[in-house]
N, C-alpha and C. Protein backbone atom coordinates (compact mmCIF):
# COMPACT_ATOMS: atom_id res chain seq x y z
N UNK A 1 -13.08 281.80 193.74
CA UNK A 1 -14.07 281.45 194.74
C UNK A 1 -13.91 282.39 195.92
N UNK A 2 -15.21 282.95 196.28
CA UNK A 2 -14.76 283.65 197.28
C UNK A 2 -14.87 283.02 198.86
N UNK A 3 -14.15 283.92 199.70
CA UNK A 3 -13.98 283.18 201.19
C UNK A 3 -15.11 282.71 201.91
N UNK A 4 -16.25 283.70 201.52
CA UNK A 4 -17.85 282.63 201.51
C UNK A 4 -17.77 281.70 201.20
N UNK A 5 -17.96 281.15 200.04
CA UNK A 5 -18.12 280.25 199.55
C UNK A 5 -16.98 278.99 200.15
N UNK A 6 -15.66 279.82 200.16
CA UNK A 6 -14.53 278.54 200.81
C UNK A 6 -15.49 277.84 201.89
N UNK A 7 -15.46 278.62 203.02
CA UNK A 7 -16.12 278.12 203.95
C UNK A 7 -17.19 277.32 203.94
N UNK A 8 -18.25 278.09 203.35
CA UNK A 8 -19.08 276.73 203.14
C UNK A 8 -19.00 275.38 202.55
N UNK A 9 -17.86 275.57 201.50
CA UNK A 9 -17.87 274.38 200.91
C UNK A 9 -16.99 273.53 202.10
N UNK A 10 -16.38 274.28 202.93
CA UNK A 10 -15.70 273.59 203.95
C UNK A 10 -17.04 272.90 204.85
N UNK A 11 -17.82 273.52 205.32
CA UNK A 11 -18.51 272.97 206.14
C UNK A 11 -19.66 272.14 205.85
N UNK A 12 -20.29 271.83 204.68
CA UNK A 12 -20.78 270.79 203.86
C UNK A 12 -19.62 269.64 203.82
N UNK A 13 -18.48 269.66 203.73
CA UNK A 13 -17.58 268.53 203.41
C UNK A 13 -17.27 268.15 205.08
N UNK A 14 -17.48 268.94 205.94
CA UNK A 14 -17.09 268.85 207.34
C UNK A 14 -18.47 267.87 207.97
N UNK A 15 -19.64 268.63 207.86
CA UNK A 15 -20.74 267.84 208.28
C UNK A 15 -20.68 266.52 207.72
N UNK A 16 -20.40 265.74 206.25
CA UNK A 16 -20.68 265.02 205.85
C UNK A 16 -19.69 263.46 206.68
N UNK A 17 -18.37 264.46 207.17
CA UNK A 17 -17.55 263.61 207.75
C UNK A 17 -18.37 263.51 209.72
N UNK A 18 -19.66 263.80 210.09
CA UNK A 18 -20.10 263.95 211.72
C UNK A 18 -20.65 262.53 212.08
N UNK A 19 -20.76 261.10 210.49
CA UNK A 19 -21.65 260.27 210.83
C UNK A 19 -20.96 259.43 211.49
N UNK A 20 -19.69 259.81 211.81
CA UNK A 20 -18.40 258.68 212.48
C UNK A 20 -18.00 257.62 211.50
N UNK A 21 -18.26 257.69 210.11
CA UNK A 21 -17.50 256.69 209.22
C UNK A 21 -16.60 257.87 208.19
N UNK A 22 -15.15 257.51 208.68
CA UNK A 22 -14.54 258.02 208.04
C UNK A 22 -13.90 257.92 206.12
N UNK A 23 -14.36 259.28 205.85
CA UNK A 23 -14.19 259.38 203.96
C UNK A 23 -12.57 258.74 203.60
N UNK A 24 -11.78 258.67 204.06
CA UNK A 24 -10.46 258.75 204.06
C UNK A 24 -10.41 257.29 203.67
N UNK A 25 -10.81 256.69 205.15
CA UNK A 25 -10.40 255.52 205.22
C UNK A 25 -11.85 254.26 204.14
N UNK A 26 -12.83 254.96 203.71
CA UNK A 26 -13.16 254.24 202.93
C UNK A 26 -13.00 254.32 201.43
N UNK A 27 -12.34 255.68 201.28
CA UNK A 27 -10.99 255.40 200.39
C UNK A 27 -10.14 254.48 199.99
N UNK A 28 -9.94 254.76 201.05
CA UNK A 28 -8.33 253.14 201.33
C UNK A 28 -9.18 252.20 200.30
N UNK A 29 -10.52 251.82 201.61
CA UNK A 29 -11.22 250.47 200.95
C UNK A 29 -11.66 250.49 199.65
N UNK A 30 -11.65 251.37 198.74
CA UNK A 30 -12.12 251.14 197.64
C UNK A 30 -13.91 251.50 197.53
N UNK A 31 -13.86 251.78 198.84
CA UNK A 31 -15.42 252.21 199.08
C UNK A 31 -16.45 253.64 198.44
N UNK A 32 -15.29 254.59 198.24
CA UNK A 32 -15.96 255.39 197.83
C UNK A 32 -14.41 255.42 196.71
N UNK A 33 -15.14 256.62 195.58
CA UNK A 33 -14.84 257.15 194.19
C UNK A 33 -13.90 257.96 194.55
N UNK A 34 -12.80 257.68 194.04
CA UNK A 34 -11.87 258.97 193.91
C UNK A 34 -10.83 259.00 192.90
N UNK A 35 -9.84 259.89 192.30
CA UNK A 35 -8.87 259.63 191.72
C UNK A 35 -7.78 259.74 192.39
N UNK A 36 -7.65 258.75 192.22
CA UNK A 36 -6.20 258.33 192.82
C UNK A 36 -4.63 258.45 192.10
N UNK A 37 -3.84 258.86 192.61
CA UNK A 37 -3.03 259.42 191.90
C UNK A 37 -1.27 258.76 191.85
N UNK A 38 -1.56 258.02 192.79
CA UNK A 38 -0.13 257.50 193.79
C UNK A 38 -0.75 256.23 194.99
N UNK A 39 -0.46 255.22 194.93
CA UNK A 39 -0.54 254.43 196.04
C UNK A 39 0.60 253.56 195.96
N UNK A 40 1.23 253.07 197.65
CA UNK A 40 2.03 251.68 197.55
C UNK A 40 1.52 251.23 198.69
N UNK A 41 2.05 250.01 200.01
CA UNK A 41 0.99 249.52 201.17
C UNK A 41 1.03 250.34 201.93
N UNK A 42 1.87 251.32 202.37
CA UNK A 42 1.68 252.42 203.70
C UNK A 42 0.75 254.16 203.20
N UNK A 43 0.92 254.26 201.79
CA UNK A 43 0.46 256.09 201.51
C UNK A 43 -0.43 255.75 200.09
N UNK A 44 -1.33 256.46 200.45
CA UNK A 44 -2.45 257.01 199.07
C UNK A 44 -2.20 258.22 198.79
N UNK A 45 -2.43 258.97 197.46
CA UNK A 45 -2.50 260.32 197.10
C UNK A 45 -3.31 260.45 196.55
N UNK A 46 -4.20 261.22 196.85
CA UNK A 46 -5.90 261.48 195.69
C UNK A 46 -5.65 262.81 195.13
N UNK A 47 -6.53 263.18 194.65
CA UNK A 47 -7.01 264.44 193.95
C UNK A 47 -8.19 264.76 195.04
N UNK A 48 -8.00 266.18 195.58
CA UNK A 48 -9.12 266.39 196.51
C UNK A 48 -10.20 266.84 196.04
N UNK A 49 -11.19 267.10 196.61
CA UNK A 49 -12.56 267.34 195.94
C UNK A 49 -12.71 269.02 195.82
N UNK A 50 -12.12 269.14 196.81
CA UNK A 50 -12.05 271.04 197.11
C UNK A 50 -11.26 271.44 195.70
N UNK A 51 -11.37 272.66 194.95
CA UNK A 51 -10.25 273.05 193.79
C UNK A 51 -10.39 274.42 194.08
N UNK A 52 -9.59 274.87 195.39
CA UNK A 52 -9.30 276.31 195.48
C UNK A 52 -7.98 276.67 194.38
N UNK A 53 -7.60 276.15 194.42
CA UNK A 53 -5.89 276.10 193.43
C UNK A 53 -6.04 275.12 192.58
N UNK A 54 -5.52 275.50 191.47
CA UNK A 54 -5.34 274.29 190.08
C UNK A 54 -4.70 273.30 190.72
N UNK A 55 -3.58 273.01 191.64
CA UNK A 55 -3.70 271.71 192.05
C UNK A 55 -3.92 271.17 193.70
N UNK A 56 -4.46 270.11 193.88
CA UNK A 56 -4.98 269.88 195.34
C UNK A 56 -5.04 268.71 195.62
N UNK A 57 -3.80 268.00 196.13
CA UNK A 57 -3.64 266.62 196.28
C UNK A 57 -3.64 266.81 197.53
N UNK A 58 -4.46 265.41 198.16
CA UNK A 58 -4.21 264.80 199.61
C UNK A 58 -3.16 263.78 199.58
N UNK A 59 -1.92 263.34 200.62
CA UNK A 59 -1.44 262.83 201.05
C UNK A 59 -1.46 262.11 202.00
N UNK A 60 -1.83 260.62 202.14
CA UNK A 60 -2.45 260.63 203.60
C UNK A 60 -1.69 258.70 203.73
N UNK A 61 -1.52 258.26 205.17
CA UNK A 61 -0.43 257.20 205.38
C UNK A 61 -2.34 256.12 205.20
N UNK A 62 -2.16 254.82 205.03
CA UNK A 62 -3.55 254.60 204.17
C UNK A 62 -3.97 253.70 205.99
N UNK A 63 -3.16 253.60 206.63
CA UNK A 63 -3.73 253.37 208.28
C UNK A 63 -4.17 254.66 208.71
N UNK A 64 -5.49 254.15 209.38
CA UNK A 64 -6.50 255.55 209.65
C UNK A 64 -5.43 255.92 211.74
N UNK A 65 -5.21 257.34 211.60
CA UNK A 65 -4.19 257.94 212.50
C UNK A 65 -4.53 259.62 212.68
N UNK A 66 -4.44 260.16 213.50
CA UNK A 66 -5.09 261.63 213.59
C UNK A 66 -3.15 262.36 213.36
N UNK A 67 -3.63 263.61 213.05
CA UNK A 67 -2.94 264.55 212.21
C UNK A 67 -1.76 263.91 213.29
N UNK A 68 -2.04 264.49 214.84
CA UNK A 68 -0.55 264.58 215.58
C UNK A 68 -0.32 262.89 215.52
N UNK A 69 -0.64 261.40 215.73
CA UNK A 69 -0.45 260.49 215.60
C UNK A 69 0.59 260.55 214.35
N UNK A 70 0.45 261.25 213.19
CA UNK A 70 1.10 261.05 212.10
C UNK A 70 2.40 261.55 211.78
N UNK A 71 2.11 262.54 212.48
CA UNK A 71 3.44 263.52 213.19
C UNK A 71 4.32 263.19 214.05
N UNK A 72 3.59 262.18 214.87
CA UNK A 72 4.79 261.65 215.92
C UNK A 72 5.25 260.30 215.27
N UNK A 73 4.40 259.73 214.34
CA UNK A 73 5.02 258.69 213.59
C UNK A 73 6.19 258.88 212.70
N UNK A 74 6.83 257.32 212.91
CA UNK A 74 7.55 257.33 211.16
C UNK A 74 7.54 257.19 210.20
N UNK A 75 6.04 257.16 209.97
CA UNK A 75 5.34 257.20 209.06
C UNK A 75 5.28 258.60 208.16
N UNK A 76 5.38 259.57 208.91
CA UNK A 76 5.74 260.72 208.60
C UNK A 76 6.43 260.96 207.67
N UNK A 77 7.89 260.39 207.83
CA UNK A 77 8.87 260.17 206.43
C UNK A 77 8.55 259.93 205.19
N UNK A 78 8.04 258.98 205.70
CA UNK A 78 7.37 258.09 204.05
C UNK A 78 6.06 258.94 203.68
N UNK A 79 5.01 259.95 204.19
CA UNK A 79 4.25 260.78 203.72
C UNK A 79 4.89 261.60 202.84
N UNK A 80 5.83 262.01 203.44
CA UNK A 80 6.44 263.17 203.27
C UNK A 80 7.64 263.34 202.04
N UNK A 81 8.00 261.73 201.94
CA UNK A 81 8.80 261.82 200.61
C UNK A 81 7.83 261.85 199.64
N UNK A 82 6.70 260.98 199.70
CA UNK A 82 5.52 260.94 198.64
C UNK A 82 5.10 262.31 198.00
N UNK A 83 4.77 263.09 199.41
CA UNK A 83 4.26 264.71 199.21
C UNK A 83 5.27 264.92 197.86
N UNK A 84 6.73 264.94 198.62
CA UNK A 84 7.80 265.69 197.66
C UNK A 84 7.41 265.61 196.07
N UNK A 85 7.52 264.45 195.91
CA UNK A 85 7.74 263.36 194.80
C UNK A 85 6.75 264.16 194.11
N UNK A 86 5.26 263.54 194.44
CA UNK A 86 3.81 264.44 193.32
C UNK A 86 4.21 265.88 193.70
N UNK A 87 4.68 266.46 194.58
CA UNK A 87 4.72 268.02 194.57
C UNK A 87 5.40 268.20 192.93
N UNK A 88 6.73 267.68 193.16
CA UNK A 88 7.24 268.11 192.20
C UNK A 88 7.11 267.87 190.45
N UNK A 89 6.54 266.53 190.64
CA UNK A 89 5.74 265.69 189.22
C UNK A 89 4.57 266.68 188.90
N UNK A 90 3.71 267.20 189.72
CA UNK A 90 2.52 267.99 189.33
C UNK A 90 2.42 269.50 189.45
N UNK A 91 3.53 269.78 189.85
CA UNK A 91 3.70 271.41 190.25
C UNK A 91 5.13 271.56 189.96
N UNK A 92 6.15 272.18 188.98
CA UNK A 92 7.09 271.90 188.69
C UNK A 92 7.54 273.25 189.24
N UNK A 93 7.20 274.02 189.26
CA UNK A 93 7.37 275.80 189.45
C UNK A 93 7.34 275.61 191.01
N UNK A 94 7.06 275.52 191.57
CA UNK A 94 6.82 275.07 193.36
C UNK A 94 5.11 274.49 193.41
N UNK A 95 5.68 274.26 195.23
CA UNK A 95 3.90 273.74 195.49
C UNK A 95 4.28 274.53 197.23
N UNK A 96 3.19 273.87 197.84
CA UNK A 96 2.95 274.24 198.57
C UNK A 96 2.70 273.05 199.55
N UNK A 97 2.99 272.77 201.04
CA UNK A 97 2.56 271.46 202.17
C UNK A 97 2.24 272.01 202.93
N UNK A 98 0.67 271.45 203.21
CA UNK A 98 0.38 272.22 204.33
C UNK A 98 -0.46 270.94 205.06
N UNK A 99 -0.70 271.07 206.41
CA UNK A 99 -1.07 270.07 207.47
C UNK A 99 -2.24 271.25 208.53
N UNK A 100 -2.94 270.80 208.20
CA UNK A 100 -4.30 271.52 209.31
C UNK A 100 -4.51 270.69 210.27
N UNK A 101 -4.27 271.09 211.78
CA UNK A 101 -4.88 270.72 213.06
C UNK A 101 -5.93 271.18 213.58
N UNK A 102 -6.95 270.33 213.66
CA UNK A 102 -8.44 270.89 214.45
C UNK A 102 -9.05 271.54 213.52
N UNK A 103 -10.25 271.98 213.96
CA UNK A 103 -11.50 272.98 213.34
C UNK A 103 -11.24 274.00 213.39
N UNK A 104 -10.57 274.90 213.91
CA UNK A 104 -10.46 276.49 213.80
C UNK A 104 -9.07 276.15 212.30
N UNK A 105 -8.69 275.53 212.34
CA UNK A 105 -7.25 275.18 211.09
C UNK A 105 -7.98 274.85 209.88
N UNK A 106 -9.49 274.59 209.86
CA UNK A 106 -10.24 274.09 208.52
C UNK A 106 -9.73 272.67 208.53
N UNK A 107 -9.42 271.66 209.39
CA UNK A 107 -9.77 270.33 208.97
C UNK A 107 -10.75 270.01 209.13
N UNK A 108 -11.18 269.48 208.04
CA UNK A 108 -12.32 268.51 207.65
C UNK A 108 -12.14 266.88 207.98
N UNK A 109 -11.35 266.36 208.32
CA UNK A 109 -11.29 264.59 207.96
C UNK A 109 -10.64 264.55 208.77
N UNK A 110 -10.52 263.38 210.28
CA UNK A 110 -10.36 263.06 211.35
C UNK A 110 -8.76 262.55 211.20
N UNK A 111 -8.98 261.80 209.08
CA UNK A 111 -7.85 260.69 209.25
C UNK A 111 -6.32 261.58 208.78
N UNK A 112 -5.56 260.96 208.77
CA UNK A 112 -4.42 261.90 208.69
C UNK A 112 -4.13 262.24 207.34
N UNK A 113 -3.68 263.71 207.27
CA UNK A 113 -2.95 263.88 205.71
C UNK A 113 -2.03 265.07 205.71
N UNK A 114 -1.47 265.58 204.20
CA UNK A 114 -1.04 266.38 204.00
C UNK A 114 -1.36 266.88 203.01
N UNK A 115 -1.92 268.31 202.63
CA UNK A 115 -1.48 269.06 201.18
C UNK A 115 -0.61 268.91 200.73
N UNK A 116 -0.83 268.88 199.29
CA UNK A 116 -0.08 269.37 198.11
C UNK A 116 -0.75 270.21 197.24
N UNK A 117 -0.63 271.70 196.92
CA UNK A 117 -0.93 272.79 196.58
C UNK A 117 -0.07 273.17 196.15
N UNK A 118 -0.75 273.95 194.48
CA UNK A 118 0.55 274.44 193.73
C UNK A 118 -0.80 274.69 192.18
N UNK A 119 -0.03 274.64 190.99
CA UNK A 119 -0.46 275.21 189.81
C UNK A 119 -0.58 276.57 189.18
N UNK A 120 -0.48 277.52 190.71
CA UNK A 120 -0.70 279.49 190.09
C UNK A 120 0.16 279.73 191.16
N UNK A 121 0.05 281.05 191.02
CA UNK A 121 1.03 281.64 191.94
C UNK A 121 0.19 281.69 193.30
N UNK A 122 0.57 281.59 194.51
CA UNK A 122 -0.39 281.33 195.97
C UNK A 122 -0.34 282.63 196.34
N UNK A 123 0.84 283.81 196.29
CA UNK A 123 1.12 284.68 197.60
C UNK A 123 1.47 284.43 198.15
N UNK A 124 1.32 284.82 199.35
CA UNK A 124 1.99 284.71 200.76
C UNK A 124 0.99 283.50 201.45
N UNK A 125 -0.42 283.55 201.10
CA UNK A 125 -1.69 282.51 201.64
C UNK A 125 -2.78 282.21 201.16
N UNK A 126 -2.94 281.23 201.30
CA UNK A 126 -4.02 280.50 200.33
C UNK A 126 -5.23 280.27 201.47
């Protein structure tokens, strides 16, 4: 896919999140479709919709919280062992964690998460 195209598909998935009801959290609810990959009462793991890389899991604590909220939480921990855990169950060769702040970083979704990226070789940047 080229970096055209990234982008746009970024900003179709960005607009869709401007109506103030957040995709994330009607997740949680069972509200919208996704595959889900991992849940217990504090963390969900989906399959993201984006497939720049063979694999592309979201990580996200299932209380709706903005990126730095999640960061200053201790909640953090418990994201973050989860990340480990499917990193390594679905990407055995390595993966990749990555956390986007704001719109110039390409976040799309208000509510909190983390990558998990992995399946080919990345380079240096994805």
């Amino acid at each position: 896919m080229s970096t055209s195209q990234e982008h746009q598909q970024f900003r179709q998935i960005h607009q869709m999140d401007t109506g103030g009801v957040c995709e994330f959290c009607r997740i949680v609810a069972n509200e919208s479709p996704t595959r889900v990959v991992y849940q217990d009462d504090d963390v969900i793991v989906i399959y993201n919709r984006l497939q720049w890389v063979p694999v592309m899991l979201l990580v996200m604590p299932k209380k709706h919280m903005s990126q730095e909220e999640m960061w200053q939480s201790p909640i953090i921990t418990r994201v973050a062992d989860v990340a480990v855990q499917v990193g390594k169950e679905h990407c055995p060769q390595g993966f990749r964690l990555l956390s986007n702040f704001g719109h110039q970083a390409m976040q799309s979704q208000p509510h909190a998460h983390l990558h998990v990226l992995g399946g080919t070789q990345m380079g240096r940047y994805v």
